[in-house]
Protein backbone atom coordinates (compact mmCIF):
# COMPACT_ATOMS: atom_id res chain seq x y z
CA UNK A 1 17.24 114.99 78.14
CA UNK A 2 13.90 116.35 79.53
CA UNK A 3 12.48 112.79 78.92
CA UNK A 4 15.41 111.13 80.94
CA UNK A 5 14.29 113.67 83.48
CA UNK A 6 10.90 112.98 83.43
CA UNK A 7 11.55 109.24 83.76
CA UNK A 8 13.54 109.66 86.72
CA UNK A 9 11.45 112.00 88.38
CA UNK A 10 8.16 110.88 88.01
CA UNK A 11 5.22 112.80 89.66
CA UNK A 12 5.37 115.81 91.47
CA UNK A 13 2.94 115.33 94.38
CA UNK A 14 1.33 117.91 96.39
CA UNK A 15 0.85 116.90 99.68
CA UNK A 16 -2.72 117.23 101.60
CA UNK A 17 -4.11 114.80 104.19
CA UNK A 18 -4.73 111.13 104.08
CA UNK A 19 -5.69 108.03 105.90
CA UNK A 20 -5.23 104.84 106.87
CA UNK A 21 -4.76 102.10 104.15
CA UNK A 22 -5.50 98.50 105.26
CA UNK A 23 -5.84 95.82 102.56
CA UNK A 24 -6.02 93.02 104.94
CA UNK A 25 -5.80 92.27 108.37
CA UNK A 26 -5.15 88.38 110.58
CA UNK A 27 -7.91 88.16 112.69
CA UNK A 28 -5.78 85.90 115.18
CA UNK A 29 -3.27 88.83 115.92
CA UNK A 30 -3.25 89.41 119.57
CA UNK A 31 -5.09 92.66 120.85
CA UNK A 32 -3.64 95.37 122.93
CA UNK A 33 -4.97 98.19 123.97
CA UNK A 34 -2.51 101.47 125.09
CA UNK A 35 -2.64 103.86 127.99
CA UNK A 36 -0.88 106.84 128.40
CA UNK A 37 0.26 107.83 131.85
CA UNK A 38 3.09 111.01 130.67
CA UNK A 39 3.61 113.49 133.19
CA UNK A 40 4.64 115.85 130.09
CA UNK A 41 3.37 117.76 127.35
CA UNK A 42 0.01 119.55 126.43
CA UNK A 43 -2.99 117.76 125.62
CA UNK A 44 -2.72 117.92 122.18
CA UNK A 45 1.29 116.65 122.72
CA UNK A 46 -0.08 113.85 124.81
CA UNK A 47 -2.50 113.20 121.79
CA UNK A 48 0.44 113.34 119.48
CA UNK A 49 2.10 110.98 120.82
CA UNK A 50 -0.54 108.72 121.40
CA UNK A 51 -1.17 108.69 117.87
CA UNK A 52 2.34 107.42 117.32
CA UNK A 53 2.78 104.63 119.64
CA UNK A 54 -0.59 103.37 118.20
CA UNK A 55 0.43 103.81 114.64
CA UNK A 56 3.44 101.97 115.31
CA UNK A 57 1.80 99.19 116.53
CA UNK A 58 0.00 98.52 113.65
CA UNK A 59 2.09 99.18 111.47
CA UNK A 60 3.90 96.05 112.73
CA UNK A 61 1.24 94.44 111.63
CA UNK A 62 1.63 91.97 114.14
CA UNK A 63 -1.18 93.44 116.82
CA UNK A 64 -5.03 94.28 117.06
CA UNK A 65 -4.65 97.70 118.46
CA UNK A 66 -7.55 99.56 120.36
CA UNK A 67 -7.97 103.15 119.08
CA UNK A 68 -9.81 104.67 122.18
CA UNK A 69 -7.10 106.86 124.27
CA UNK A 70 -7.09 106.52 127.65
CA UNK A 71 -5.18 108.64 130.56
CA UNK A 72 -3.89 106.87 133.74
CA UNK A 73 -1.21 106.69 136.33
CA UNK A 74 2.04 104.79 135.64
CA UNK A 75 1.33 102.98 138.63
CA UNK A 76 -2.43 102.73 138.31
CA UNK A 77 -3.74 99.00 138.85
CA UNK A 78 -5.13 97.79 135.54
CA UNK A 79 -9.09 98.43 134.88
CA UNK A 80 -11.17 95.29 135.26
CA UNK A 81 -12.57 97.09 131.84
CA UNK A 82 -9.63 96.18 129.87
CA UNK A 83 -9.23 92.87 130.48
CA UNK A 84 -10.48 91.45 127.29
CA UNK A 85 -7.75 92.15 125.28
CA UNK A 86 -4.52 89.86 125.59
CA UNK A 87 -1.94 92.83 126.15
CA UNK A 88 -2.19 96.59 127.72
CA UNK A 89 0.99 98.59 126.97
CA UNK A 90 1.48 101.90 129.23
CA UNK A 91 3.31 104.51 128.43
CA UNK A 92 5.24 107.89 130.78
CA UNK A 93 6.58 110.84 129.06
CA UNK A 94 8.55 112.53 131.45
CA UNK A 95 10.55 116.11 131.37
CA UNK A 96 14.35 116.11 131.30
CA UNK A 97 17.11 119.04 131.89
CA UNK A 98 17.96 120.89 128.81
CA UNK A 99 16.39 118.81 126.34
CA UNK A 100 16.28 115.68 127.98
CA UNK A 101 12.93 113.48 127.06
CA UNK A 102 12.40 110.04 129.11
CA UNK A 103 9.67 107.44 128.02
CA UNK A 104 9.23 104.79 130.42
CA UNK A 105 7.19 101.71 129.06
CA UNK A 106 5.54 98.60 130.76
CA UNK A 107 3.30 95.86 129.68
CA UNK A 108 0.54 93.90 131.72
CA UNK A 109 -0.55 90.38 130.48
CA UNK A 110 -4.06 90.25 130.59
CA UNK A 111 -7.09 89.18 132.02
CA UNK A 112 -4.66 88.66 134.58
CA UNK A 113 -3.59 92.00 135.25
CA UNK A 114 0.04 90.96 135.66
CA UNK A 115 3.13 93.02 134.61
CA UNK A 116 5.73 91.33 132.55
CA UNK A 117 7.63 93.98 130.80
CA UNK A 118 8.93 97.58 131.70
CA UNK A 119 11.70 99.58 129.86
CA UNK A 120 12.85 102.99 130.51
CA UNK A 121 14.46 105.29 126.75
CA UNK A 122 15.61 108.68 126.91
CA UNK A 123 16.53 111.12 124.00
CA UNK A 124 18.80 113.92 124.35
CA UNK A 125 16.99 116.47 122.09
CA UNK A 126 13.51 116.47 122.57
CA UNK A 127 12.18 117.23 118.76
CA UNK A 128 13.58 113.17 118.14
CA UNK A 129 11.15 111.89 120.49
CA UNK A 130 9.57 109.86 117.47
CA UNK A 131 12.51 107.24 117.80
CA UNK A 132 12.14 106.79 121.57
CA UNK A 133 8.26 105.25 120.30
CA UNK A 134 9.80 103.41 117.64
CA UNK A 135 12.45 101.69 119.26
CA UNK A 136 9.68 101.45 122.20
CA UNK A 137 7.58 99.25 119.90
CA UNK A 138 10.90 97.70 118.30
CA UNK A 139 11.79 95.87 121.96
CA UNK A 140 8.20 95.39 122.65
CA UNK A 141 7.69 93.45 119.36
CA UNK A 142 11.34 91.97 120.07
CA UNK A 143 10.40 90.53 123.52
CA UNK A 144 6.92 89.08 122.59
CA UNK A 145 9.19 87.25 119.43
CA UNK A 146 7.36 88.64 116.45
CA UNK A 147 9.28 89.22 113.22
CA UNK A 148 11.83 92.18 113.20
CA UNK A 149 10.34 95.85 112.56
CA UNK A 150 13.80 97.27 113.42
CA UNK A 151 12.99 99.69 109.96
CA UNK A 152 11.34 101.79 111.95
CA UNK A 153 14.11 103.01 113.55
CA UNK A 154 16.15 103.56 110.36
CA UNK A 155 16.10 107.42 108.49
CA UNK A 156 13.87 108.62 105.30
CA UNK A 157 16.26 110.44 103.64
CA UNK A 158 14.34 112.56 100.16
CA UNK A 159 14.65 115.73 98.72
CA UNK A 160 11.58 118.27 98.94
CA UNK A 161 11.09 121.53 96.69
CA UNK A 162 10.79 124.60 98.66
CA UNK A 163 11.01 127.01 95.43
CA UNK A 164 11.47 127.09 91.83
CA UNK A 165 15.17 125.81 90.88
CA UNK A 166 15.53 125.38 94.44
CA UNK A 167 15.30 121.73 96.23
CA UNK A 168 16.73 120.63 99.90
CA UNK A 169 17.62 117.33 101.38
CA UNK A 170 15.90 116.22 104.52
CA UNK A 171 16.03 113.17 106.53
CA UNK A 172 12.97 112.17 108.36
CA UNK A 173 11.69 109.07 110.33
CA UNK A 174 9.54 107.14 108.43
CA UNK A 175 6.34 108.81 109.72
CA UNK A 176 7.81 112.50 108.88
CA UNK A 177 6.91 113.20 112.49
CA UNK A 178 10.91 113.93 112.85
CA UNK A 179 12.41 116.11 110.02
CA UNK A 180 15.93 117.86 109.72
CA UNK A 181 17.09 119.80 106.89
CA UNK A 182 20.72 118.57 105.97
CA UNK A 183 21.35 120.42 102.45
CA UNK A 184 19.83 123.93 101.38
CA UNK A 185 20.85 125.91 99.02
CA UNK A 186 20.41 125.22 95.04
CA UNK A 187 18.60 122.06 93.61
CA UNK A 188 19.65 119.33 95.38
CA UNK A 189 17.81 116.03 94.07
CA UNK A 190 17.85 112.77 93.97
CA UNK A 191 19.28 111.68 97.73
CA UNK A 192 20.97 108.02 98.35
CA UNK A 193 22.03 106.38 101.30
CA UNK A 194 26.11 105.57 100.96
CA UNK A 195 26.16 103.33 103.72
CA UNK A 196 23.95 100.08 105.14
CA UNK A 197 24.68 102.29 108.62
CA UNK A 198 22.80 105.30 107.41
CA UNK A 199 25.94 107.64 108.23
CA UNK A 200 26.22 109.52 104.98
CA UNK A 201 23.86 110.29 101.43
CA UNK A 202 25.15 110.53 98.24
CA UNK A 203 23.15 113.46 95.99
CA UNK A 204 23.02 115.51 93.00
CA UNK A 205 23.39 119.40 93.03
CA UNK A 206 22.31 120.84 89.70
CA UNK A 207 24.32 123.62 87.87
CA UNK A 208 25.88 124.35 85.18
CA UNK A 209 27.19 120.89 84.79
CA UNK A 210 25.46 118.10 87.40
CA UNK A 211 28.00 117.40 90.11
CA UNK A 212 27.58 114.03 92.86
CA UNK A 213 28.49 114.52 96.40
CA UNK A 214 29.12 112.50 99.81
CA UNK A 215 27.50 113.97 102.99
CA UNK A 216 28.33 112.71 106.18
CA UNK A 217 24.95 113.32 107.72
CA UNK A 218 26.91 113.94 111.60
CA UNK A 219 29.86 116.05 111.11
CA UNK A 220 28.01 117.60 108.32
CA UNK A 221 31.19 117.59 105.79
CA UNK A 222 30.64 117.47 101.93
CA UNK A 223 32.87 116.29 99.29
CA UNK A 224 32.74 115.87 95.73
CA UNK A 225 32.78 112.44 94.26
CA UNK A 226 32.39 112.99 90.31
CA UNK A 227 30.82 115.45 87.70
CA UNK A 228 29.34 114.85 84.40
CA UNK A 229 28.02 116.58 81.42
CA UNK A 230 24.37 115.76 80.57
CA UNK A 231 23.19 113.97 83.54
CA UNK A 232 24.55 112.30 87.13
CA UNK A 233 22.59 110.15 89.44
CA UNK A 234 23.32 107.79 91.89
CA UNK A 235 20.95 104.83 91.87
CA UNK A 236 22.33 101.90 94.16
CA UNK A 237 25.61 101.45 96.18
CA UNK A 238 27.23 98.00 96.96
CA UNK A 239 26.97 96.89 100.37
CA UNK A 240 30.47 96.62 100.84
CA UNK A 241 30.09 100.47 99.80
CA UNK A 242 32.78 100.44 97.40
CA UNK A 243 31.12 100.76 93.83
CA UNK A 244 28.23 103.14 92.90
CA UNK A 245 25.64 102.69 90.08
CA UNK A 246 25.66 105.68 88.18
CA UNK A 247 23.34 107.23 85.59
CA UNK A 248 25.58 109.14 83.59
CA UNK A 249 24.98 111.07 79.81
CA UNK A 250 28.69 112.23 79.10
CA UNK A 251 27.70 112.49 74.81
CA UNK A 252 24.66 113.15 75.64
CA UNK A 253 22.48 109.78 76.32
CA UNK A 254 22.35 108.28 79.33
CA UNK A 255 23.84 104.68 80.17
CA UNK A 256 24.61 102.68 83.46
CA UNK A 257 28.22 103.22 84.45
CA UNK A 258 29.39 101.36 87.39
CA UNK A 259 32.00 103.79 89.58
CA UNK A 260 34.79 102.28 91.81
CA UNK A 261 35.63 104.72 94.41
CA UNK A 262 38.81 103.46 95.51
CA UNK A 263 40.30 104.44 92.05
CA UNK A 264 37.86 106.34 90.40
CA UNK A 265 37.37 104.29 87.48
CA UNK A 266 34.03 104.93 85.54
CA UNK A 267 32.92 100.94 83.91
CA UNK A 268 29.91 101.27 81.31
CA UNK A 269 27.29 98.71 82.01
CA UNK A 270 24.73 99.63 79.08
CA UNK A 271 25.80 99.91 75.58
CA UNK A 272 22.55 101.54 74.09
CA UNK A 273 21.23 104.70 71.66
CA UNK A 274 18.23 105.20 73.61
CA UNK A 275 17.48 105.42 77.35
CA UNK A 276 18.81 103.54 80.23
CA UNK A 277 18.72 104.54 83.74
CA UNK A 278 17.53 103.81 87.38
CA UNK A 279 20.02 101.06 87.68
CA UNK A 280 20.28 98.70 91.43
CA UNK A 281 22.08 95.50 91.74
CA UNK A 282 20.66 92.00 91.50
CA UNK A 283 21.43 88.51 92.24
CA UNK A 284 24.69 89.31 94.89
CA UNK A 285 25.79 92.23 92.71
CA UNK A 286 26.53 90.21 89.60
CA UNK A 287 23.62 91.60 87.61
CA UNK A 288 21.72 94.89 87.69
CA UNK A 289 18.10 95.59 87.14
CA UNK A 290 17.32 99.01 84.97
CA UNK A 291 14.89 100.64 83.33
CA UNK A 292 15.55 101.63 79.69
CA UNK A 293 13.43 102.22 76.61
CA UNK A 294 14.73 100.13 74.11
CA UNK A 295 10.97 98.08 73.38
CA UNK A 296 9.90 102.06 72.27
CA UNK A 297 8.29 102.73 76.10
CA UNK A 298 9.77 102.45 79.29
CA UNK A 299 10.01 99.00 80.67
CA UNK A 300 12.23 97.02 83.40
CA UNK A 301 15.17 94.62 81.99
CA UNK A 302 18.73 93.11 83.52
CA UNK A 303 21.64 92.27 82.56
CA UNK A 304 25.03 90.48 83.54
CA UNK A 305 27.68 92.89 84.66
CA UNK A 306 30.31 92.28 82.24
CA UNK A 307 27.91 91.03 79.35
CA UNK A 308 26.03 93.25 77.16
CA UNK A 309 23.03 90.74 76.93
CA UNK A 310 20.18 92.17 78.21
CA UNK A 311 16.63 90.31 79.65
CA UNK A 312 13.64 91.52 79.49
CA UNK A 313 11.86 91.35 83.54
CA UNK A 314 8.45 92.26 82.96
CA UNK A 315 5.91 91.40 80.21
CA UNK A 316 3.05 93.63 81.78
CA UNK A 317 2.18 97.30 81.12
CA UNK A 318 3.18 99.99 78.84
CA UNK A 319 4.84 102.35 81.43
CA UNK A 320 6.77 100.68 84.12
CA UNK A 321 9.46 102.71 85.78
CA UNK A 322 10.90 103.78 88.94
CA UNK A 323 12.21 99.72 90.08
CA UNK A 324 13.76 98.50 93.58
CA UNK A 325 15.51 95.20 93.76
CA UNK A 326 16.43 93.40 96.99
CA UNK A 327 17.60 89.83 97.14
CA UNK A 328 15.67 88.46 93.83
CA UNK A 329 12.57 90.58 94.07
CA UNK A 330 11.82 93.93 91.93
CA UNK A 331 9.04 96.43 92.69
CA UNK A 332 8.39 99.06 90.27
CA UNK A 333 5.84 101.19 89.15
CA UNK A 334 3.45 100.48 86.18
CA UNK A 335 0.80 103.22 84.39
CA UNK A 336 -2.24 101.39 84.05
CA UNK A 337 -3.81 104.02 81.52
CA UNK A 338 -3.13 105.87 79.33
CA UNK A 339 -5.83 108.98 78.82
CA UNK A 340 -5.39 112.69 77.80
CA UNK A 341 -7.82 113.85 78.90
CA UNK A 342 -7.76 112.44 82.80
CA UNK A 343 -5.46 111.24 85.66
CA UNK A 344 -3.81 108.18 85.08
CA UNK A 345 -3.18 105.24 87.77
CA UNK A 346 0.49 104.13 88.31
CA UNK A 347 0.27 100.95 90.46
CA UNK A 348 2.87 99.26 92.13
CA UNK A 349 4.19 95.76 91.53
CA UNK A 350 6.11 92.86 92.87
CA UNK A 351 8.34 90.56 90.60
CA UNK A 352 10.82 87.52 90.91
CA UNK A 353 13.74 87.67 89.26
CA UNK A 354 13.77 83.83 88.65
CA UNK A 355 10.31 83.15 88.15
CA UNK A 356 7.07 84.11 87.10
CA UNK A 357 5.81 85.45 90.20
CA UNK A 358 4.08 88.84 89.93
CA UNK A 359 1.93 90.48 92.51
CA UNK A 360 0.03 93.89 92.58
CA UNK A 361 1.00 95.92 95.45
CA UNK A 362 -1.66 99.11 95.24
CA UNK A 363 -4.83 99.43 93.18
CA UNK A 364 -5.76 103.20 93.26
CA UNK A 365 -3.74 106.49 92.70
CA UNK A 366 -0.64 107.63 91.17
CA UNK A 367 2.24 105.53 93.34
CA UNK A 368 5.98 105.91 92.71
CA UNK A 369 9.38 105.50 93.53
CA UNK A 370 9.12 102.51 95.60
CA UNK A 371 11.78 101.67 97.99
CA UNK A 372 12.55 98.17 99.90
CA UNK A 373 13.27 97.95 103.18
CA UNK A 374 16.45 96.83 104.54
CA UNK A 375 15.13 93.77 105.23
CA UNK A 376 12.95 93.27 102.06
CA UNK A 377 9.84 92.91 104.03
CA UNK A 378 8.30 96.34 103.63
CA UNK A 379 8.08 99.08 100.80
CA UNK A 380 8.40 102.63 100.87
CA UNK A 381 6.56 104.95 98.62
CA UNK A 382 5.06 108.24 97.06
CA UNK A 383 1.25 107.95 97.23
CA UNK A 384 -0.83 110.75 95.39
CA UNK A 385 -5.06 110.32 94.88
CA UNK A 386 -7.04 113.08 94.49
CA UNK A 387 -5.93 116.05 96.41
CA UNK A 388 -4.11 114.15 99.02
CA UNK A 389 -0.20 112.96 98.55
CA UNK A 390 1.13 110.68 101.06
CA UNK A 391 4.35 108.31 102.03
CA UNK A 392 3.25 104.72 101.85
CA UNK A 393 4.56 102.03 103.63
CA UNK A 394 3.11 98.29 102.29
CA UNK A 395 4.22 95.14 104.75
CA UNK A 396 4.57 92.69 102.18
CA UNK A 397 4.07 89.39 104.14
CA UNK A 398 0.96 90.79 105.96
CA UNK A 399 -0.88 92.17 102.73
CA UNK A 400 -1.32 95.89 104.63
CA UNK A 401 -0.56 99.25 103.67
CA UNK A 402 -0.59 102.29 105.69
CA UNK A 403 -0.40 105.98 104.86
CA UNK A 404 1.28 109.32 106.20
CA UNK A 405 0.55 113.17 105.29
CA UNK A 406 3.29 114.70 103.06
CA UNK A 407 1.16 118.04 104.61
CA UNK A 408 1.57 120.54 101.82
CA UNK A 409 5.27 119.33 100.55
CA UNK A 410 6.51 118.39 97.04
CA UNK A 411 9.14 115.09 97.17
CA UNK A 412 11.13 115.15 94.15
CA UNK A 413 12.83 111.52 95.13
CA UNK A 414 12.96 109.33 98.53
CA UNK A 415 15.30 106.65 99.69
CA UNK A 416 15.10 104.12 102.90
């Protein structure tokens, strides 16, 4: 059972600093360049949030975006200086009652000068003012018709050690910038969104016996779904939200069960002595991808719901774990060595479920638990090199990466 463990966990990272990530970057993006014109905050808030709105520009992947901060009126008349990029987006910050936060946005065409865009957001609690810039940069990116980045606006939900036996569930935007605690209290692990919506998690609370629950993350009510001897994890949810893929060990080694919660019923999916687990749905939910040991290591395979046949998916590595389907593409994680006596390298690849297609993701590092985006464009993920852990995010189509601080925390698991 430790092994089964181990598999599903992964890494512990410790968390330190990190940087940027770019693999590759269109040189015929259009530029912008950002000024900040809040009437709020601290210098080093102003910076903070400066930081932001320029991060998630990039991370769009869709802009050239000038690094040099610069301080203005909201009303100011554009700087003959700027004029050589295409765009300049301005940003306000401005004080509320209570805990009011406004962000008022407009955009200048340039060499011209000429304004051509100007929104006004507001947030009732300040501490969320990380999703007034995201959905800032969502309608900006909108308007100019680029491809969707309406992720950025959706919850991190993962579970993060804060003492021995002892694990919490947090939700975060996907910079961490924003972080509330929603579970304390015991070890609490392996956190998974129950709804496309993002209004309640599934999770594990380990005790004497492993016990799932439902967590509506607004009213804050809890409810037990099932318990299980051995071992209970919740790997993927239908998007109609009516059937749960469940790891479950009832004699003692874990299979796939598929769990209907309108009546309870518990269906086995894997029919196997050794080590199945990790299960998400394929193909329009007739087929699951898992990852089991049954070739003597750890390796990805799939199989018909309703059949025992199983396919093997991947022919590379010795170690792949930790998969993410969406549509017909799998990512998982691969270990690239296998040494004693050092650190190994767990890289991160992309498959097709109907063809040969394979694609390597990251190249340095110890990388797990990858997560697709809602829309299959982007991957989440656990990044650790060196002394420095980070969450990853790679924008598949644009052949970028980008990383953010985990800042002295230990992630157990992470969903999207």
């Amino acid at each position: 059972m430790r092994i089964v463990l181990m598999m599903l966990i992964g890494v512990f990272l410790y968390a330190s600093d990190a940087t940027l990530e770019i693999v590759k970057s269109a040189d015929n993006r259009p530029s912008v360049v950002i000024q900040d014109a809040s009437v709020f905050g601290t210098e080093t808030t102003r910076q903070k949030f400066f930081r932001l709105v320029m991060g998630d520009l990039k991370v769009t992947a869709h802009f050239k975006v000038e690094d040099t901060y610069h301080y203005t009126g909201y009303d100011a008349l554009v700087d003959p200086m700027l004029k050589s990029y295409n765009y300049l987006l301005r940003y306000r910050f401005r004080e509320g009652d209570q805990q009011r936060l406004y962000m008022d946005v407009k955009a200048f065409e340039l060499p011209s000068g000429s304004p051509f865009y100007e929104r006004s957001y507001r947030v009732a609690n300040r501490a969320r003012y990380p999703f007034l810039i995201h959905q800032a940069v969502i309608d900006f990116n909108d308007f100019l018709k680029m491809p969707s980045v309406a992720w950025m606006k959706r919850y991190v939900v993962f579970s993060e050690y804060v003492k021995p036996k002892h694990a919490d569930i947090v939700i975060a935007d996907y910079t961490l910038t924003y972080r509330k605690r929603l579970v304390s209290g015991g070890l609490n692990i392996f956190p998974k969104w129950a709804d496309r919506e993002q209004k309640g998690i599934y999770f594990t609370k380990l005790g004497r016996r492993p016990v799932l629950y439902y967590y509506n993350i607004y009213t804050g009510q809890q409810r037990k779904v099932a318990t299980s001897d051995g071992m209970l994890v919740c790997s993927d949810v239908s998007r109609d939200g009516k059937k749960l893929l469940l790891t479950m060990a009832p004699d003692g080694q874990p299979d796939i069960y598929q769990y209907h919660l309108d009546s309870g019923m518990k269906e086995r999916l894997t029919f196997y002595s050794g080590i199945d687990v990790s299960a998400q749905y394929i193909d329009g939910e007739k087929r699951i991808v898992f990852v089991s040991d049954r070739l003597g290591y750890p390796n990805i395979f799939a199989s018909r719901i309703g059949s025992r046949g199983v396919q093997q998916m991947v022919f590379h590595g010795r170690n792949n774990n930790a998969c993410s389907a969406h549509g017909r593409y799998i990512v998982y994680s691969s270990r690239e060595t296998d040494n004693a006596f050092s650190s190994n390298t767990f890289n991160l690849y992309l498959i097709s479920t109907q063809t040969d297609y394979i694609r390597r993701l990251t190249a340095s590092g110890v990388n797990q638990f990858p997560k697709f985006s809602e829309d299959g464009e982007s991957v989440i993920y656990l990044k650790h090199y060196a002394s420095q852990s980070a969450i990853g995010i790679i924008r598949l189509n644009y052949n970028e990466g980008y990383l953010f601080p985990l800042k002295g925390k230990r992630i157990q698991s992470i969903d999207w």
